[in-house]
C-alpha atoms as a PDB file:
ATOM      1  CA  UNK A   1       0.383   4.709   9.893  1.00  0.00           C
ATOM      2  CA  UNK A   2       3.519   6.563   9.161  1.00  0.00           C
ATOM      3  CA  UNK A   3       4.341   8.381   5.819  1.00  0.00           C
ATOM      4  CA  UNK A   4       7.541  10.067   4.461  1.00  0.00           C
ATOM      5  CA  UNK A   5       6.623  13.336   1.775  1.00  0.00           C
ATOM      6  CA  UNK A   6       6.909  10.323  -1.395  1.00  0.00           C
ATOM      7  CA  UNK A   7       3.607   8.856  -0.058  1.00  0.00           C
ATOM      8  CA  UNK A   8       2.334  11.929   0.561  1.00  0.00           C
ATOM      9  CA  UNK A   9       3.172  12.582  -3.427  1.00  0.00           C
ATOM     10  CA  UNK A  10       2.094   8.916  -4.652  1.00  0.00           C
ATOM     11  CA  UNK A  11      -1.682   9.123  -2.767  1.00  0.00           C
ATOM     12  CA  UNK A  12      -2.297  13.031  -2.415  1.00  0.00           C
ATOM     13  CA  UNK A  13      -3.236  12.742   0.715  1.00  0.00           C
ATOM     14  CA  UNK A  14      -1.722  14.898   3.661  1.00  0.00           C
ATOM     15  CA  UNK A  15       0.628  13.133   6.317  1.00  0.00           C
ATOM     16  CA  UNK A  16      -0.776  15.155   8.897  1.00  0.00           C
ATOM     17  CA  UNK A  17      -4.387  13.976   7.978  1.00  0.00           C
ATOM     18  CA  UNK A  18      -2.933  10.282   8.277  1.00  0.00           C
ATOM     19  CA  UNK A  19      -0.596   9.853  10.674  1.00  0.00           C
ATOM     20  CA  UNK A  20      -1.049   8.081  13.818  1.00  0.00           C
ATOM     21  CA  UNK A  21      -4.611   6.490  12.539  1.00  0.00           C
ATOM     22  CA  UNK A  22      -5.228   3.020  11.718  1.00  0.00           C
ATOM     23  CA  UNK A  23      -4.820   1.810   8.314  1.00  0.00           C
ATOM     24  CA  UNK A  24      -8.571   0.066   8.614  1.00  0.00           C
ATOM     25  CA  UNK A  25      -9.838   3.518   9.099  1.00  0.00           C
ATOM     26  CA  UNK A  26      -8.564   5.553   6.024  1.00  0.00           C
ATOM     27  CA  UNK A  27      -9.215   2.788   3.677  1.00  0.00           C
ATOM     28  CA  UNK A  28     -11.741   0.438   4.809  1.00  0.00           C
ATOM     29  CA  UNK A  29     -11.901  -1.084   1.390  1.00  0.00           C
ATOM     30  CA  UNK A  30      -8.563  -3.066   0.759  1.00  0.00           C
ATOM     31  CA  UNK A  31      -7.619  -3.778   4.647  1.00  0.00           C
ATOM     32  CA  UNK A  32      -9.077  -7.128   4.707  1.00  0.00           C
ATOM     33  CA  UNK A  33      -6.390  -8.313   1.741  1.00  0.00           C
ATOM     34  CA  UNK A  34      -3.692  -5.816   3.043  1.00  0.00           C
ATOM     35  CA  UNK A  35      -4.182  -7.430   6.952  1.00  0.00           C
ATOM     36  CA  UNK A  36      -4.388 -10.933   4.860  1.00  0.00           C
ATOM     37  CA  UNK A  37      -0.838 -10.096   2.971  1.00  0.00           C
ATOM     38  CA  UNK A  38       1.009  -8.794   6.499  1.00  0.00           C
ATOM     39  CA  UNK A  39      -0.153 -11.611   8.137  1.00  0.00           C
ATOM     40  CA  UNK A  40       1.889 -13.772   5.916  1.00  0.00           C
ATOM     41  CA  UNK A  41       4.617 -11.397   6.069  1.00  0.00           C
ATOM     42  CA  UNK A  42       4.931 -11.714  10.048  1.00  0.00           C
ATOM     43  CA  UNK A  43       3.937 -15.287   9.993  1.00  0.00           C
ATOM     44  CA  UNK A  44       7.103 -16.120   7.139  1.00  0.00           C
ATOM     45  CA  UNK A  45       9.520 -13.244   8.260  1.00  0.00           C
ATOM     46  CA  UNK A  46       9.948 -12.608   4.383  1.00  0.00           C
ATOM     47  CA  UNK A  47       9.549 -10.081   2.110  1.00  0.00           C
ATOM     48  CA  UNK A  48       6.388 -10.008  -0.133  1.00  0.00           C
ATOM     49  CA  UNK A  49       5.567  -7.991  -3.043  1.00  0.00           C
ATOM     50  CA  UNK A  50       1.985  -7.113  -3.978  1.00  0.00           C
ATOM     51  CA  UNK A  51      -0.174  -4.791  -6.106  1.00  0.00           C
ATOM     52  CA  UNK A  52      -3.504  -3.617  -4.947  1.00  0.00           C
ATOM     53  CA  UNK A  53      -6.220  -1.144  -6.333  1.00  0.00           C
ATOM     54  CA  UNK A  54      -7.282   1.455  -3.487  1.00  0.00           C
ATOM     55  CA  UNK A  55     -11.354   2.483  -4.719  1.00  0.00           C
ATOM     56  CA  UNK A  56     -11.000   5.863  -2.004  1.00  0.00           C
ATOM     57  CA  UNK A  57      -8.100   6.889  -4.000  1.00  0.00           C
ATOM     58  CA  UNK A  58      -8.849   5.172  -7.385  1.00  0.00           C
ATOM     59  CA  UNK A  59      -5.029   4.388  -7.618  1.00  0.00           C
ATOM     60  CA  UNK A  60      -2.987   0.667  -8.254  1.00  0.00           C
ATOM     61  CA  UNK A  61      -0.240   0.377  -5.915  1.00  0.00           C
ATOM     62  CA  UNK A  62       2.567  -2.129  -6.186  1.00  0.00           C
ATOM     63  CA  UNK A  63       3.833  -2.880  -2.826  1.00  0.00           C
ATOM     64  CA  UNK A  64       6.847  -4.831  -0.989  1.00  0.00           C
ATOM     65  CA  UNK A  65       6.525  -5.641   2.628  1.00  0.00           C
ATOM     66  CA  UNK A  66       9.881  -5.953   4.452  1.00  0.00           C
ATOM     67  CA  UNK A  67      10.059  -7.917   7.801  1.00  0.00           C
ATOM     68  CA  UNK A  68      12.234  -5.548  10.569  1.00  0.00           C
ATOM     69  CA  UNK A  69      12.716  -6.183  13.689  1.00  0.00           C
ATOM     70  CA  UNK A  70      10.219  -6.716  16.240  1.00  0.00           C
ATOM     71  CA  UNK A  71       7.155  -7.381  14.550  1.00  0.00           C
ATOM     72  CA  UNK A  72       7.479  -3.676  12.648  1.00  0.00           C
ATOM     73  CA  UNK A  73       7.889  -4.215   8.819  1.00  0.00           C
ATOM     74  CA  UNK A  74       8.866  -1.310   6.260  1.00  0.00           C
ATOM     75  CA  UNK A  75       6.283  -0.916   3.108  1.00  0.00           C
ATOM     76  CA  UNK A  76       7.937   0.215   0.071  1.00  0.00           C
ATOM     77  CA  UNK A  77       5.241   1.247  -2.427  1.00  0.00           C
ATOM     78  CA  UNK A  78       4.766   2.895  -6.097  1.00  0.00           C
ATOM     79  CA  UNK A  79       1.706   4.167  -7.623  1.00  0.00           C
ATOM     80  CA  UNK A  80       1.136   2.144 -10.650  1.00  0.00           C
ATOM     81  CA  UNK A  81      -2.013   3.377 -12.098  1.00  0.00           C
ATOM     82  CA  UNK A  82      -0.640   5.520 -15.327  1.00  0.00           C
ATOM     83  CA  UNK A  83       0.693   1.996 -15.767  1.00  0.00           C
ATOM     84  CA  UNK A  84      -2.243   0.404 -15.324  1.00  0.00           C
ATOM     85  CA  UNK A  85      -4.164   2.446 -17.963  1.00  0.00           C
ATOM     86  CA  UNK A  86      -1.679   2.489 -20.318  1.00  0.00           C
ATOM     87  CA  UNK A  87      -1.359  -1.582 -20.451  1.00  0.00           C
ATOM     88  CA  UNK A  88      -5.599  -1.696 -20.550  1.00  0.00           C
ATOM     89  CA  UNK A  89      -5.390   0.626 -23.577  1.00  0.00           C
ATOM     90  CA  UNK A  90      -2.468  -1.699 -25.463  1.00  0.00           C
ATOM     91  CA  UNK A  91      -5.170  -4.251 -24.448  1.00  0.00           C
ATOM     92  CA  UNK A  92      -8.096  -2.978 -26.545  1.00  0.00           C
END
């Protein structure tokens, strides 16, 4: 995993307490339908957007996987969970 400082911002966590380890180690919880989602992305070489719910960091995250070059692909992702618990609210 790589991180700029607006991922940093968006989870809390600490790029130096992330970077370089596998994604299926900091959160164990959604890699099965994150690994699922990039699959697809490397299988179709096209952009896919996504939102997911993270339990370790009780945070939604909407999410757009980019195909690059060689097999890397670019993740551009918001945290959505204000959002989220504003539109549950509206729901009640």
């Amino acid at each position: 995993v790589r991180v700029n400082p607006a991922w940093e911002k968006q989870t809390g966590l600490r790029a130096a307490d992330v970077v370089n380890k596998p994604f299926s180690k900091l959160f164990p919880q959604p890699y099965k339908n994150i690994l699922e989602i990039y699959g697809r992305e490397v299988d179709n070489r096209q952009a896919e957007w996504f939102e997911i719910y993270f339990a370790d960091l009780d945070a939604w995250f909407e999410s757009t996987v980019i195909p690059l070059e060689d097999d890397h692909y670019m993740n551009l992702g918001m945290n959505t969970t204000e959002r989220k618990l504003n539109q549950e609210r509206q729901s009640y």
